[in-house]
Every structure is written in structure tokens, then in C-alpha cells.
Protein backbone atom coordinates (compact mmCIF):
# COMPACT_ATOMS: atom_id res chain seq x y z
CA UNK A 1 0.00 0.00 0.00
CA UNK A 2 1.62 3.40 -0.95
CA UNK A 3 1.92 6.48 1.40
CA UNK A 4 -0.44 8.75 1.64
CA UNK A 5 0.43 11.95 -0.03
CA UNK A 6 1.18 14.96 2.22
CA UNK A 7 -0.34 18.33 0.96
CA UNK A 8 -0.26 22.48 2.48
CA UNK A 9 -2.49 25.10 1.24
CA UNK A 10 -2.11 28.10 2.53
CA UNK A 11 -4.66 30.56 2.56
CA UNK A 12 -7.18 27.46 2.16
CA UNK A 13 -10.12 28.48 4.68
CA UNK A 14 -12.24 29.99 1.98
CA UNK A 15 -12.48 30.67 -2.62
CA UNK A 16 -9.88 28.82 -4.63
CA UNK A 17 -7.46 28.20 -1.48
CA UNK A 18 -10.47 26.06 -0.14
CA UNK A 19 -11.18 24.64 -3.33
CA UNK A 20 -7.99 23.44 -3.84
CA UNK A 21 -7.76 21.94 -0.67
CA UNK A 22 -10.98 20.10 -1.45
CA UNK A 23 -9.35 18.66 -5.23
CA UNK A 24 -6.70 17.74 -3.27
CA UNK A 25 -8.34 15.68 -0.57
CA UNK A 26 -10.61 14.21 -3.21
CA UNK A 27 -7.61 12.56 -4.71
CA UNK A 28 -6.73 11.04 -1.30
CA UNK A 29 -4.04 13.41 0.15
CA UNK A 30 -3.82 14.35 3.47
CA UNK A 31 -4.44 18.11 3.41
CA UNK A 32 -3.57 21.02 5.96
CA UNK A 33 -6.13 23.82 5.59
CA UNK A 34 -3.77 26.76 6.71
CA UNK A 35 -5.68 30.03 7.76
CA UNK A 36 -4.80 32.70 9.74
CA UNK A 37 -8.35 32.71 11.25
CA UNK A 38 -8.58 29.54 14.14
CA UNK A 39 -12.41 29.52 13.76
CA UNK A 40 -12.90 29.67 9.90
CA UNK A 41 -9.74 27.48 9.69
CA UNK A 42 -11.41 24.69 11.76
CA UNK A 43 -14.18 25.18 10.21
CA UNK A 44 -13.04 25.02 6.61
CA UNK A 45 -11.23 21.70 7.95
CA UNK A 46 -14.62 20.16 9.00
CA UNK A 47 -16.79 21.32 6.27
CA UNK A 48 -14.26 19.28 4.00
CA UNK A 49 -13.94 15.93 6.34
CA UNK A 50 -17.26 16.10 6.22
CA UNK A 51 -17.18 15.58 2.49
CA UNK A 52 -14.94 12.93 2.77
CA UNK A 53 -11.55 14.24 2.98
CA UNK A 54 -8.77 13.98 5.16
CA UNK A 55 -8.42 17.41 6.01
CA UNK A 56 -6.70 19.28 9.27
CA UNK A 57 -6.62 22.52 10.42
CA UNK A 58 -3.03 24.43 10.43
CA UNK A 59 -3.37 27.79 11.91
CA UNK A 60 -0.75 29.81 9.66
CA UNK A 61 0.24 33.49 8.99
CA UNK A 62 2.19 33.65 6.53
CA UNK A 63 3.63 37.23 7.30
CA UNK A 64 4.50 36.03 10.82
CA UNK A 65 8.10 34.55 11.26
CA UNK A 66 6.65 32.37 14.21
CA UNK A 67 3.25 31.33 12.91
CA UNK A 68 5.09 30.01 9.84
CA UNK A 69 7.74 28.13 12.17
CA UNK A 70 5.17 26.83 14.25
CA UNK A 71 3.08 25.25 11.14
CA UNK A 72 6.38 23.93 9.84
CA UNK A 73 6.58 21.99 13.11
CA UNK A 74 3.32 21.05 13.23
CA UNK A 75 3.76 19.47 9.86
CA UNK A 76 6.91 17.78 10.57
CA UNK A 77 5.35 16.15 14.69
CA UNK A 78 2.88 15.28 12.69
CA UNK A 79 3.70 13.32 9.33
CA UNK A 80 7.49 14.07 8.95
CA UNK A 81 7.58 14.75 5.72
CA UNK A 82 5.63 17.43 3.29
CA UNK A 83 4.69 16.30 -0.85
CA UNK A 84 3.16 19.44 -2.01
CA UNK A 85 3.09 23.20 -1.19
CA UNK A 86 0.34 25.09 -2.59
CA UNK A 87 1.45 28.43 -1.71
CA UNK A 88 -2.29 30.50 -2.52
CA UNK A 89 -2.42 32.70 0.37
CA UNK A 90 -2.56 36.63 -1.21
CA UNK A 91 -3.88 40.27 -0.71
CA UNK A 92 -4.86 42.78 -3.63
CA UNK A 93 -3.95 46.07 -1.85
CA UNK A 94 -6.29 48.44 -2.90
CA UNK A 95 -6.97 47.69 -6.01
CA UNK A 96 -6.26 49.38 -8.07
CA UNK A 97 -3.60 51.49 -7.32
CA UNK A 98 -2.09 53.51 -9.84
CA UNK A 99 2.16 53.79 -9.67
CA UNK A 100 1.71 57.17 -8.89
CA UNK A 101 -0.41 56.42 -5.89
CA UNK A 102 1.12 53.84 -4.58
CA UNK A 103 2.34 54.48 -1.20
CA UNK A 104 5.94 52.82 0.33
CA UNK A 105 3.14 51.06 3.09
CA UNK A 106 0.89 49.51 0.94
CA UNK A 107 3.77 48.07 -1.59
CA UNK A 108 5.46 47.12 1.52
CA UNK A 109 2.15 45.34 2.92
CA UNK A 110 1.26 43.67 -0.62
CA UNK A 111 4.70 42.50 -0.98
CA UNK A 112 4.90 40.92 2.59
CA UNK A 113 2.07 38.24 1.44
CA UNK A 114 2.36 37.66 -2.38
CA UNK A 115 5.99 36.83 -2.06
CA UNK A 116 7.85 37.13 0.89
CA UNK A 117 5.24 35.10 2.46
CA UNK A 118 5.65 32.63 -0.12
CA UNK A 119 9.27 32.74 0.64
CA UNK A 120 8.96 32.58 4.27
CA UNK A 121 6.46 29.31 3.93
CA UNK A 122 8.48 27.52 1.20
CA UNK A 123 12.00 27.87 2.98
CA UNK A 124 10.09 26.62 6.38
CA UNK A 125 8.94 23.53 5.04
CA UNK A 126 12.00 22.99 2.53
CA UNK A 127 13.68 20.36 4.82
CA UNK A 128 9.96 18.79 4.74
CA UNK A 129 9.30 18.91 0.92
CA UNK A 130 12.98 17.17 0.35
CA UNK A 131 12.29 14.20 2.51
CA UNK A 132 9.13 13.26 -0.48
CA UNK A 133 9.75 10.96 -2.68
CA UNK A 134 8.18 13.48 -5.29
CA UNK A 135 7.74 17.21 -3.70
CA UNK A 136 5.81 19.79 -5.41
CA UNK A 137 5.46 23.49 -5.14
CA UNK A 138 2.76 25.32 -6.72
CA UNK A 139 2.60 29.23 -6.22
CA UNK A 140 -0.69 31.39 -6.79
CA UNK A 141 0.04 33.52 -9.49
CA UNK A 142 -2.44 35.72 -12.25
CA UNK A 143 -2.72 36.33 -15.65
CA UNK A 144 -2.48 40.23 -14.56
CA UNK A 145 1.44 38.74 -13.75
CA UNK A 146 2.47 38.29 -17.49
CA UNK A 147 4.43 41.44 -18.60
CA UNK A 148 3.77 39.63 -22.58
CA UNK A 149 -0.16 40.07 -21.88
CA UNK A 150 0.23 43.46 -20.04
CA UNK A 151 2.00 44.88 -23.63
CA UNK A 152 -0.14 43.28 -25.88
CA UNK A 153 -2.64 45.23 -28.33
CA UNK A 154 -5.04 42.43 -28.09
CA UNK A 155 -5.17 42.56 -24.04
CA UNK A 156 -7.32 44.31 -22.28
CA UNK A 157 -6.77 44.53 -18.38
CA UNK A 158 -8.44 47.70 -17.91
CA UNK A 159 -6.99 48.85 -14.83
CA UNK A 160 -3.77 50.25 -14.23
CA UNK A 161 -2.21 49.05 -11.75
CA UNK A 162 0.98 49.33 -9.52
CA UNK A 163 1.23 47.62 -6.72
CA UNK A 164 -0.85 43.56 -6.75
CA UNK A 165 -0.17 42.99 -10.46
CA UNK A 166 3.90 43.50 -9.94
CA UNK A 167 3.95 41.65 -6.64
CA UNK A 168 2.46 38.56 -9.05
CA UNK A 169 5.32 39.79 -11.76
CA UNK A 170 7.79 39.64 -8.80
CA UNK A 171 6.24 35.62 -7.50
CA UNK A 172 6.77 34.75 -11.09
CA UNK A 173 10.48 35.65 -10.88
CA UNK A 174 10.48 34.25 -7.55
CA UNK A 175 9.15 30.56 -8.98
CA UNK A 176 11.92 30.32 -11.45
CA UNK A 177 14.64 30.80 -9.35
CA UNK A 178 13.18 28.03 -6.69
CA UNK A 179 12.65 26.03 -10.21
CA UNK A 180 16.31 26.00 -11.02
CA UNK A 181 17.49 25.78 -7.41
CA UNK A 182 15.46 23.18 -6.59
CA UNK A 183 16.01 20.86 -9.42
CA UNK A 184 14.36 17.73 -7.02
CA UNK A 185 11.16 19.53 -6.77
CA UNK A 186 8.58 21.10 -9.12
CA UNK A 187 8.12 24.40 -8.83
CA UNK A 188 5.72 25.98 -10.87
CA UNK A 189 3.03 29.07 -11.04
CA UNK A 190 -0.40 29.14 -11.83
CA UNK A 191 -3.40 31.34 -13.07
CA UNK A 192 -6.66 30.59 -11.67
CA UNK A 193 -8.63 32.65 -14.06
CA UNK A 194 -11.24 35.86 -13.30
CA UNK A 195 -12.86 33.57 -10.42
CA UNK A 196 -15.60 35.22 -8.07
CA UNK A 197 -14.23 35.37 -4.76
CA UNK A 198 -14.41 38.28 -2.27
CA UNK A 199 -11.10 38.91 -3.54
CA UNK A 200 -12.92 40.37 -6.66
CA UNK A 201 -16.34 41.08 -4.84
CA UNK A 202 -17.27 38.33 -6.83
CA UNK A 203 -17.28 39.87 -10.22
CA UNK A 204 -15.31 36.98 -11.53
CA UNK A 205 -16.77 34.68 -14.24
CA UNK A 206 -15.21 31.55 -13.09
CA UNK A 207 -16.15 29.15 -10.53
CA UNK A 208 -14.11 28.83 -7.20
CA UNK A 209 -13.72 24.86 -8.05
CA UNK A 210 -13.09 25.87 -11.99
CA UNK A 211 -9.92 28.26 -10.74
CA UNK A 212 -8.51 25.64 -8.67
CA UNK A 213 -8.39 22.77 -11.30
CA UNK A 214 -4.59 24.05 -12.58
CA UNK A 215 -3.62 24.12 -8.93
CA UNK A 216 -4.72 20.39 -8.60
CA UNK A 217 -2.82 19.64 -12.15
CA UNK A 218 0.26 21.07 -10.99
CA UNK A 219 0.32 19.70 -7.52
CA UNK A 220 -0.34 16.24 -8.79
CA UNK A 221 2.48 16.58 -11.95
CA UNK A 222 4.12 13.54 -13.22
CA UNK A 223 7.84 12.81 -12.46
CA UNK A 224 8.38 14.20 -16.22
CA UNK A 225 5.99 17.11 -16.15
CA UNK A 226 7.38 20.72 -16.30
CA UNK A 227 9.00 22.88 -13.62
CA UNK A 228 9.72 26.58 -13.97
CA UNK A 229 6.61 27.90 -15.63
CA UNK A 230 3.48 29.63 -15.55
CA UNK A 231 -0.02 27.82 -16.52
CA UNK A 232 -3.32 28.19 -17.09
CA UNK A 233 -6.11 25.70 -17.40
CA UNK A 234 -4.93 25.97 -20.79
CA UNK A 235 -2.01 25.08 -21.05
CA UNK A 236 1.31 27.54 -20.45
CA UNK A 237 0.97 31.13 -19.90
CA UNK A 238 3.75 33.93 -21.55
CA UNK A 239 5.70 35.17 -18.96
């Protein structure tokens, strides 16, 4: 009988971070649910065991030095080892925020989630992720990332924007460094789509469950699949 796969979603209590967590545990994986929020943590955790997963509460800031250090250790007393990282936890400032109004304080704030957080979580559970037999790390990423689509003609965004859409530019960045550092794990970033969440005030077109498909994909990548990239549930997106 094989192990049971080992999975951490951060930012999972609620939208695509629960969703994900629910793919996950569909496929059999034991999955933390990490929130920052105890009571809509354990509560995410129990709406999805009682669905059928295997799902457990991991309460988990991932701008706090200690929270992440503690959830790292919870992990590790727990299982001792860590297969996949969905790193999905994210703000959007105010969006949006034009360059010219963006404020030191708010960059700074932005930044401290979208990727120093991821930073902070991945490099916490490293020594976890490199005791699987076949670690993965997916990071939450946008289309609004891709510096191809913001300077195409045919591309529409809308908004201008200076201060969520270059923290995703800077994750990007951040994903193919960890891809060519870490050449035991996959590393890769993803695009959920326009998904209503109350990230969006639900203006999305997507589904929650629809925007956490890729997620699943990646997590769940082949020993031959791709590291170092950025995909939709199309296929790859242009940096």
C-alpha cells in the first residue's frame, strides 16, 4: 500500500485556497487547511472531512516569522515529511492602485504576502518537501502577472495598476529561481482565471472549483511534467 500523499495550502479556509484543498483531498491526500483565522480554519477543515476528505486545520500566517515556524513543526510532529506546497495565500492592496499612488506602506504590505510570504512558507517547510519521494510546489500567481499580456494590443486589463499585479510579476520571478534551485522539486506558477471570490467582490466569471483545477494539475504533476513555468487551465501562460 503506498503512502499517503502529504499536501499544504495556505490561505485554504475559503475561494480557490479552499477549493484546492478540497481537489486535493478528493484525490486522497492528506491536506492542511492553513488560515490565519482559528475559527474559519477549523471550520473550513470540517466542512471538508465532512465531504470525505482527510483534512486538518493548520493555523498559519504567513507574514508572521513564528506562525510560519510553528506550522512547519506542526507538519513535521505530525507526518514528517511534506509532498506538495500550494502556496495560494494573497492580498490585492487596494486595487487598483495607480504607480503614482502607490504608497511605500501599501507596496510594503502587498509585498509581505504575495511573495515574501511565499518565501517565508516555502524555505520553512523545505527540509519537509525534500524528505518526499516526489515534492511539489505550486505558487498562486495571475494572468495580470504576465508582462507579454500586459504589452499586448489584443489585451485588455483595464486597470492600471501598480502595486498587486507587480507583486504577481515579482512571485513569477520568484518561482523560477526556486525552479532551477530546486532541481528535485517542481516548482511551478499558476493562473486561476477571473474567479468570483471576495477577492474580486465576486465579479469573476469563473467558478471557485473551476480556478482551482490548474492548482490540482500542478500539484499532482508527473515525475516528467514541467518545472519553472506559468499555466493556465490551458495550457502555459507567456511570462
Amino acid at each position: 500500500m503506498s503512502e499517503q500523499t502529504i499536501a499544504l495550502v495556505t490561505g485554504a479556509n475559503k475561494g480557490i485556497g479552499h477549493e484546492i484543498a478540497a481537489g486535493l483531498g478528493a484525490l486522497g491526500m492528506s491536506v492542511g487547511v492553513g488560515a490565519r483565522d482559528r475559527r474559519r480554519g477549523e471550520e473550513a477543515a470540517a466542512k471538508l472531512r465532512a465531504n470525505g476528505a482527510d483534512a486538518f486545520f493548520v493555523p498559519l500566517d504567513v507574514t508572521d516569522d513564528e506562525s510560519v515556524a510553528s506550522a512547519a513543526s506542526l507538519v513535521d510532529e505530525r507526518f514528517g515529511r511534506l509532498d506538495v506546497l500550494v502556496n495560494n495565500a494573497g492580498i490585492a492592496g487596494q486595487w487598483p492602485t495607480a504607480p503614482s499612488a502607490a504608497t511605500p506602506e501599501l507596496l510594503t504590505k502587498v509585498l509581505d504576502t504575495n511573495v515574501i510570504g511565499v518565501v517565508r512558507v516555502t524555505n520553512a517547510v523545505l527540509p519537509l518537501l525534500r524528505r518526499s519521494a516526489r515534492p511539489r510546489i505550486v505558487n498562486q500567481s495571475s494572468h495580470l502577472s504576465s508582462l507579454t499580456l500586459q504589452n499586448s494590443p489584443e489585451v485588455d486589463f483595464v486597470d492600471v495598476d501598480g502595486v498587486y499585479m507587480p507583486s504577481k510579476t515579482f512571485l513569477n520571478a520568484v518561482t523560477v529561481q526556486y525552479a532551477k534551485e530546486l532541481t528535485g522539486i517542481k516548482v511551478n506558477a499558476v493562473c486561476p482565471g477571473y474567479v468570483a471570490t471576495d477577492f474580486n467582490g465576486f465579479q469573476g466569471h469563473e467558478t471557485p472549483a473551476n480556478g482551482a483545477r490548474i492548482a490540482v494539475r500542478l500539484a499532482t504533476l508527473p515525475d516528467d511534467g514541467p518545472t519553472g513555468g506559468l499555466f493556465d487551465d490551458a495550457g502555459p501562460v507567456p511570462w
